[in-house]
C-alpha atoms as a PDB file:
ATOM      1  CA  UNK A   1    -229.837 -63.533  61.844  1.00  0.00           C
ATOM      2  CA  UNK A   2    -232.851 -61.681  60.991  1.00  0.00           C
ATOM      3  CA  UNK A   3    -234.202 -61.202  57.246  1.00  0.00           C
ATOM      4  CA  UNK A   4    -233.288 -58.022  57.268  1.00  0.00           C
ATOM      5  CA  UNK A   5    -229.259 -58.497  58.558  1.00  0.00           C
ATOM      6  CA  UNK A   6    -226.763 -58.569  56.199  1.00  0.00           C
ATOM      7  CA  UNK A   7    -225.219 -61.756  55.064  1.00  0.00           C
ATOM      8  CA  UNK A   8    -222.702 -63.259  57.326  1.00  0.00           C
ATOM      9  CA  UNK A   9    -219.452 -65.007  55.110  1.00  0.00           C
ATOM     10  CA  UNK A  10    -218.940 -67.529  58.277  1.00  0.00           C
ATOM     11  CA  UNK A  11    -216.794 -67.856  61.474  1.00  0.00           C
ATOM     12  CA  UNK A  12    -213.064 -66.177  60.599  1.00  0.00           C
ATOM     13  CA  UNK A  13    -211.775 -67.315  64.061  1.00  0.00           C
ATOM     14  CA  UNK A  14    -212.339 -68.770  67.218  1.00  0.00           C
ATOM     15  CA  UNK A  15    -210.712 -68.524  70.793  1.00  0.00           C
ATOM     16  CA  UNK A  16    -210.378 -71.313  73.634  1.00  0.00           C
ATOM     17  CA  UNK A  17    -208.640 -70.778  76.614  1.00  0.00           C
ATOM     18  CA  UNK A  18    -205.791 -73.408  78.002  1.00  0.00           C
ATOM     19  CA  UNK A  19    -203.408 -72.739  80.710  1.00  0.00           C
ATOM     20  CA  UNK A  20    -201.226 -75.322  79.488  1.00  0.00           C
ATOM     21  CA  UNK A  21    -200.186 -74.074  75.591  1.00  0.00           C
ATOM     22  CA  UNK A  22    -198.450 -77.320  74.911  1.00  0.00           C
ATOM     23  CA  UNK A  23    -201.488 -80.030  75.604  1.00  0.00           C
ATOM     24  CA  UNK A  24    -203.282 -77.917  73.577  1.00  0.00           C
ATOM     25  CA  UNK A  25    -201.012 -77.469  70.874  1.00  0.00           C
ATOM     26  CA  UNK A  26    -200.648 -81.482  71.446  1.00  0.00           C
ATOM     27  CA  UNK A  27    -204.162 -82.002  71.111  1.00  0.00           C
ATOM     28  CA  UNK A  28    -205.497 -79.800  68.474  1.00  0.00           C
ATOM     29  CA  UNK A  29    -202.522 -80.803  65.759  1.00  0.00           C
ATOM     30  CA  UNK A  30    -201.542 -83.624  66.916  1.00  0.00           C
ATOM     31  CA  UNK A  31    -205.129 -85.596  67.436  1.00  0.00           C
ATOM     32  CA  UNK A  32    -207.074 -82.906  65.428  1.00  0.00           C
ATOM     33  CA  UNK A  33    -204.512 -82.373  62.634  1.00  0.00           C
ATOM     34  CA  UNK A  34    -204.221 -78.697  62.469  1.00  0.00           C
ATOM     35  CA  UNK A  35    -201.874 -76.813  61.476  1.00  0.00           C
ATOM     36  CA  UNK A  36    -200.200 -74.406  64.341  1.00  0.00           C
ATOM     37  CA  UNK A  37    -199.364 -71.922  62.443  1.00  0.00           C
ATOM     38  CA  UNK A  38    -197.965 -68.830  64.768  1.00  0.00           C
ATOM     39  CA  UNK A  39    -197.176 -68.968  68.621  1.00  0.00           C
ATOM     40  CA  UNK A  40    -195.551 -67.371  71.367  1.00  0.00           C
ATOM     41  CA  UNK A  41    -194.320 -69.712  74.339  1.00  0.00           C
ATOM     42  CA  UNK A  42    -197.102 -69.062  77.514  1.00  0.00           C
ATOM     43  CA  UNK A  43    -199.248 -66.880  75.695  1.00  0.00           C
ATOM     44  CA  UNK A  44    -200.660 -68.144  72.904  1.00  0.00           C
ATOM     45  CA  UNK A  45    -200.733 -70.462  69.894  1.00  0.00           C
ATOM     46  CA  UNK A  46    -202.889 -70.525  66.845  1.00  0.00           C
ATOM     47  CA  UNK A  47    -204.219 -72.837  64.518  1.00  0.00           C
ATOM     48  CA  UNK A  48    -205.037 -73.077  60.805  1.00  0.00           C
ATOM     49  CA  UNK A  49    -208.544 -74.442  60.419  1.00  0.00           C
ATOM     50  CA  UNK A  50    -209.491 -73.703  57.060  1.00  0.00           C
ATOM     51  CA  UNK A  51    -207.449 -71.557  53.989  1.00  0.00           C
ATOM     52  CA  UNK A  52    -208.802 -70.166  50.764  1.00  0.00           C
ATOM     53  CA  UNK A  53    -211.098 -67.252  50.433  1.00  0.00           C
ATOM     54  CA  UNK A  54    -212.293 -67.487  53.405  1.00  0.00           C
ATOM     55  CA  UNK A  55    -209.855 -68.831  56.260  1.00  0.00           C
ATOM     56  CA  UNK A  56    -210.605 -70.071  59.772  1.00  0.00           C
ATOM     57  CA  UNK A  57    -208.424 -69.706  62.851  1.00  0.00           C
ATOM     58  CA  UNK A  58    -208.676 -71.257  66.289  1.00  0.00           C
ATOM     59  CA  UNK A  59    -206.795 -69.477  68.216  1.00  0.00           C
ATOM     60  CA  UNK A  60    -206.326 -70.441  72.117  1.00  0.00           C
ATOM     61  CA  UNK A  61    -204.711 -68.345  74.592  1.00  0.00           C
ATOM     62  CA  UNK A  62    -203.327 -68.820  78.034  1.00  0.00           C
ATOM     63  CA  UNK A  63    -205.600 -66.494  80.458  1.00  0.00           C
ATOM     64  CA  UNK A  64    -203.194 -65.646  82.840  1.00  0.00           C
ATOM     65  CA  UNK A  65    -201.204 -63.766  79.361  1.00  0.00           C
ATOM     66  CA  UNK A  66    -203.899 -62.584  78.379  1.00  0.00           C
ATOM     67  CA  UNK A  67    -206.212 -60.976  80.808  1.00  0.00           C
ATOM     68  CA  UNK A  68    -203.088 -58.461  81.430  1.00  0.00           C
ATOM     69  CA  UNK A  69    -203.303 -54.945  79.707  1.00  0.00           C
ATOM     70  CA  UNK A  70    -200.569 -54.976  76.587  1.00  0.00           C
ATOM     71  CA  UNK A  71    -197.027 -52.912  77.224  1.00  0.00           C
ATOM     72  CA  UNK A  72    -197.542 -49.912  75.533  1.00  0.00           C
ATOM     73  CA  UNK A  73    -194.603 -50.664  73.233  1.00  0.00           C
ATOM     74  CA  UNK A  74    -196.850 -53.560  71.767  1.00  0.00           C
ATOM     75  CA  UNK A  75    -196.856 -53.928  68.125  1.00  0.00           C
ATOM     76  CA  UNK A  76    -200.570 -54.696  68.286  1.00  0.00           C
ATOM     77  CA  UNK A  77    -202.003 -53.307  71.676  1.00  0.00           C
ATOM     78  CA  UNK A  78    -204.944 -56.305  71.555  1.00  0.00           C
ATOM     79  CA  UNK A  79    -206.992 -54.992  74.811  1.00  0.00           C
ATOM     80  CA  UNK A  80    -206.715 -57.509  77.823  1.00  0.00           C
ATOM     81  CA  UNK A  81    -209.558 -60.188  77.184  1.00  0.00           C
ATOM     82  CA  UNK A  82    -209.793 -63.931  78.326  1.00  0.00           C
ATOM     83  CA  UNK A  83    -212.016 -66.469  80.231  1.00  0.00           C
ATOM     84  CA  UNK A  84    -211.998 -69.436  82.455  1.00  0.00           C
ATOM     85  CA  UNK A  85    -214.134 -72.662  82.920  1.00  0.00           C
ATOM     86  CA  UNK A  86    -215.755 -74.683  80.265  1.00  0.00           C
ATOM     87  CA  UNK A  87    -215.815 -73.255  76.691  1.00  0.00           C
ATOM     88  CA  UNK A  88    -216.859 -74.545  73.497  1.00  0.00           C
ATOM     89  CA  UNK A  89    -215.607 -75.103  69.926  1.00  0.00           C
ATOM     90  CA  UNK A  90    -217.253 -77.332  67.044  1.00  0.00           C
ATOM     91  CA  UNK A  91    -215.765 -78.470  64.327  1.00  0.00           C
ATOM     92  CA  UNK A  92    -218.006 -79.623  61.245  1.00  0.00           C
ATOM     93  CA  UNK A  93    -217.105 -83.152  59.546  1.00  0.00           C
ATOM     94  CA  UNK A  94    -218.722 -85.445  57.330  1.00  0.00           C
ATOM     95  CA  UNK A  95    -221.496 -87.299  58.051  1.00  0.00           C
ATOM     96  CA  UNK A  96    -219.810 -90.823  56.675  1.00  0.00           C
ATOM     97  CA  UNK A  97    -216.884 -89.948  58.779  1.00  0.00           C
ATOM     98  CA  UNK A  98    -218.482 -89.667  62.487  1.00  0.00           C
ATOM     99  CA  UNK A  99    -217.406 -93.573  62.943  1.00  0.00           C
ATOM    100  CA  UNK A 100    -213.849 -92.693  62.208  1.00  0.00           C
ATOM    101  CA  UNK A 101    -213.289 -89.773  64.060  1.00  0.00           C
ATOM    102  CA  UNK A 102    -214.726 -91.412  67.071  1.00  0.00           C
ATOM    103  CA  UNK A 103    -212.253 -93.837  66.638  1.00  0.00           C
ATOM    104  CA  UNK A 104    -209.930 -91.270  66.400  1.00  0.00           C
ATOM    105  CA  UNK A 105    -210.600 -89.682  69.257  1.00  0.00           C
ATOM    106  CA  UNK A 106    -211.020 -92.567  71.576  1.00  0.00           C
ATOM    107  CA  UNK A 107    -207.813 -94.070  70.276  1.00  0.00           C
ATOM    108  CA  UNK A 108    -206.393 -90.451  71.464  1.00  0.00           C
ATOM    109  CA  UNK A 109    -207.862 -90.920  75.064  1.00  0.00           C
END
C-alpha cells in the first residue's frame, strides 16, 4: 500500500485449487482444524478461517468446475475463474507454537 491508499481491514478470503475436494477437505479440517463450513460435491468446499467482525474464508475449488461458464439459471452467476500448478496460502500462528505445529504436521505426513 502506498501512504496515500486507503486502509485495507485484511484478507476476507482466499482460493486454492484441488482436483480432489475430499483430500483437501481431509487436510485443511482434519490436520488444519477448520471448519468446512459450505460445499458442493466436485466443485467446491469452503472453510471457516476466522469469525467475528471480520471473517476469513479459504475457499478451494476444483478447476475443472470451475473454469466452466455458470448455467444461466445460476443463483449466483460467479464468472468462470480457476488455476492450475502450485499456489500458495499462509496461515499466521504463534510464534511459541511453530514447534507444535511442526509436529503437527509431520505427524500428519
Amino acid at each position: 500500500m502506498t501512504k496515500t491508499s486507503p486502509p485495507v481491514l485484511g484478507v476476507m478470503e482466499s482460493a486454492l485449487y484441488a482436483a480432489d475436494l475430499t483430500a483437501a477437505r481431509d487436510f485443511w479440517q482434519g490436520v488444519m482444524g477448520l471448519e468446512a463450513f459450505q460445499s458442493v460435491p466436485g466443485r467446491h468446499v469452503f472453510f471457516r478461517v476466522q469469525d467475528g467482525p471480520r471473517p476469513q474464508v479459504l475457499l478451494v475449488f476444483c478447476p475443472d468446475a470451475t473454469e466452466k461458464p455458470p448455467s444461466s439459471t445460476a443463483r449466483l452467476p460467479v464468472p468462470p475463474h480457476g488455476a492450475r500448478g502450485p499456489g500458495h496460502f499462509c496461515m499466521a500462528v504463534a510464534a511459541e507454537q511453530m514447534d507444535r505445529w511442526r509436529q503437527h504436521l509431520i505427524a500428519h505426513g
